[in-house]
Protein backbone atom coordinates (compact mmCIF):
# COMPACT_ATOMS: atom_id res chain seq x y z
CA UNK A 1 -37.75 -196.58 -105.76
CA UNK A 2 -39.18 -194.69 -103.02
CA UNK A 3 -38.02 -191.17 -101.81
CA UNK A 4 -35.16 -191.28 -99.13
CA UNK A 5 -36.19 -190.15 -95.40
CA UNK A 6 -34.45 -186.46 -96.08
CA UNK A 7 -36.56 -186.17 -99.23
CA UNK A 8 -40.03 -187.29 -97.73
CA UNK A 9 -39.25 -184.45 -94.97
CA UNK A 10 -38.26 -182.39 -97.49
CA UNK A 11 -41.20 -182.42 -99.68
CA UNK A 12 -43.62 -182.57 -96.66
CA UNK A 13 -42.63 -179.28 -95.50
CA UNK A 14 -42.64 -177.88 -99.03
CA UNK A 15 -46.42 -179.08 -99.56
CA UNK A 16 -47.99 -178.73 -96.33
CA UNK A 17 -47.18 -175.47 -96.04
CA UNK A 18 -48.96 -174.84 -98.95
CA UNK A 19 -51.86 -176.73 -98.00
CA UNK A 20 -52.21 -174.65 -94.74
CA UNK A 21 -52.03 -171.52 -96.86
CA UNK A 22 -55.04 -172.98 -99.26
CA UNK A 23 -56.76 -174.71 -96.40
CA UNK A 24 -60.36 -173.56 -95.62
CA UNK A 25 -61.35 -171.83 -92.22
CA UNK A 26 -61.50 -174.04 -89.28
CA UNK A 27 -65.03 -174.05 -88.48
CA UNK A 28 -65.87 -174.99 -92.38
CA UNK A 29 -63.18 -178.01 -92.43
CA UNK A 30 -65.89 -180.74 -92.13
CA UNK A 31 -67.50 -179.94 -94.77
CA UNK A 32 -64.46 -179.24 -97.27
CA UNK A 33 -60.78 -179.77 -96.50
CA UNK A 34 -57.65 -180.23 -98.22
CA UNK A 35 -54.83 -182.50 -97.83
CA UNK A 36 -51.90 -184.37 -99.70
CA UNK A 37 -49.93 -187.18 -99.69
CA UNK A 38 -47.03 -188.99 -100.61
CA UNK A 39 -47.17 -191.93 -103.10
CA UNK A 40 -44.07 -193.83 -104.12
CA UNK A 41 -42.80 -191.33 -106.28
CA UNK A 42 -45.30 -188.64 -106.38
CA UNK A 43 -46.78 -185.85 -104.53
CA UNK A 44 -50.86 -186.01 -104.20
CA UNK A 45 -53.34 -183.24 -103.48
CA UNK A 46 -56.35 -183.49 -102.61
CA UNK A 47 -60.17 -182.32 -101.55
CA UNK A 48 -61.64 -183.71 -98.31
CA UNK A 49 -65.44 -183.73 -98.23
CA UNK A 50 -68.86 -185.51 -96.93
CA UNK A 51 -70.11 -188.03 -99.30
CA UNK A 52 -73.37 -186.26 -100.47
CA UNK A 53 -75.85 -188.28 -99.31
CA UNK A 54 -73.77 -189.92 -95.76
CA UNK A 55 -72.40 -186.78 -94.68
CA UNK A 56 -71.22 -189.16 -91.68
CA UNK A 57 -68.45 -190.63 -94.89
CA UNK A 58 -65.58 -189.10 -96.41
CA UNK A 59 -64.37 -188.96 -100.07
CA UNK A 60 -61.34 -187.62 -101.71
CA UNK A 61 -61.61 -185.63 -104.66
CA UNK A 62 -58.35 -185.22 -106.64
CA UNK A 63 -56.62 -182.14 -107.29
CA UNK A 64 -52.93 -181.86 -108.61
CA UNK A 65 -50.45 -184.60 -108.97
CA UNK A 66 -46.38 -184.28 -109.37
CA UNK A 67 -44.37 -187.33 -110.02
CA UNK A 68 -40.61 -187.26 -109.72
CA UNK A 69 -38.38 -188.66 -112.72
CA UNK A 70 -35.03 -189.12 -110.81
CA UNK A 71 -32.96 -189.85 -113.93
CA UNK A 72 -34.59 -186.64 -115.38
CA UNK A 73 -34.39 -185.09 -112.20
CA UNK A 74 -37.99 -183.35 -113.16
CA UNK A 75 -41.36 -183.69 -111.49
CA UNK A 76 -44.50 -183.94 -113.75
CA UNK A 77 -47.26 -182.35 -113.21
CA UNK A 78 -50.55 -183.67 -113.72
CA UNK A 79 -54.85 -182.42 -112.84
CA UNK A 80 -57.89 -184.53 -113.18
CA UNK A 81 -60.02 -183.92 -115.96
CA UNK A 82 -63.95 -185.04 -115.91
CA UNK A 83 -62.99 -188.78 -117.33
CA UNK A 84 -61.53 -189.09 -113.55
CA UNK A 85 -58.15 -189.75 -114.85
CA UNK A 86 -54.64 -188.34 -114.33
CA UNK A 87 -53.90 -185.75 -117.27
CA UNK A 88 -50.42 -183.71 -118.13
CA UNK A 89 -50.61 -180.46 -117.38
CA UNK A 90 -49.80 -179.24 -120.92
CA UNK A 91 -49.43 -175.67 -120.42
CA UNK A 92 -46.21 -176.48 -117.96
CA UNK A 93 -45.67 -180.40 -117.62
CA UNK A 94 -42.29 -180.78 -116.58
CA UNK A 95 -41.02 -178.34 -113.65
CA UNK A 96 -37.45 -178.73 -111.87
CA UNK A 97 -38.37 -178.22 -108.01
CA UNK A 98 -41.25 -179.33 -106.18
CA UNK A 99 -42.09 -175.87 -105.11
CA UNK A 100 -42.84 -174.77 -108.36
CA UNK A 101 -45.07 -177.28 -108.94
CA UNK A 102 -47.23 -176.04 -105.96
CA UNK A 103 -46.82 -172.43 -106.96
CA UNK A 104 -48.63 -173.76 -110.71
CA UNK A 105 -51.27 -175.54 -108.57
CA UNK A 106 -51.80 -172.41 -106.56
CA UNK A 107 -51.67 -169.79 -109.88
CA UNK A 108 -54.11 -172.07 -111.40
CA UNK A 109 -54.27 -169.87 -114.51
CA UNK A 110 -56.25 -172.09 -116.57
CA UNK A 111 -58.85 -173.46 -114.10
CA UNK A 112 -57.53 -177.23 -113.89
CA UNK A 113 -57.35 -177.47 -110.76
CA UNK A 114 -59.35 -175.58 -108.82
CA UNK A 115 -62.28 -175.07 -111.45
């Protein structure tokens, strides 16, 4: 089950304003930007840059993930390790609002998700 149209607003104002806040200067955006985006039931964040050798491509490199238990009513929270796969963020797995999830992400006390 999919987020309602209220939610999806919701949670789009929630992360992009914290993308904006995190995004690189303007005249450095081709070359590394950051995004997010809504899948099913979870909240996606990611890097924007060239592909290494064809600049003139794009690739997505992963950064934080929350997905939304309703019966829980928690969001997971989740980084990509090395093995390229989704892992629980074990210091703080399970938060209760969205915008705590991005304040973790931002924090980043540990170095998951921003190196």
């Amino acid at each position: 089950m999919s987020f309602s149209e209220f939610e999806i607003k919701r949670y789009e104002k929630i992360v992009s304003e914290f993308v904006a806040k995190r995004r690189p200067p303007a005249h450095i955006r081709n070359e590394v930007d950051l995004s997010f985006r809504l899948v099913g039931q979870s909240v996606e964040i990611f890097e924007i840059r060239p592909v290494w050798n064809k600049p003139e491509e794009k690739m997505e490199q992963p950064v934080a993930k929350a997905t939304y238990v309703k019966r829980q009513n928690i969001w997971k929270v989740y980084w990509m390790k090395s093995d390229l796969k989704w892992h629980k963020y074990e210091p703080e797995f399970e938060v209760g609002e969205l915008g705590h999830f991005v304040a973790i992400v931002d924090k980043d006390e540990y170095g998951c998700f921003w190196g």
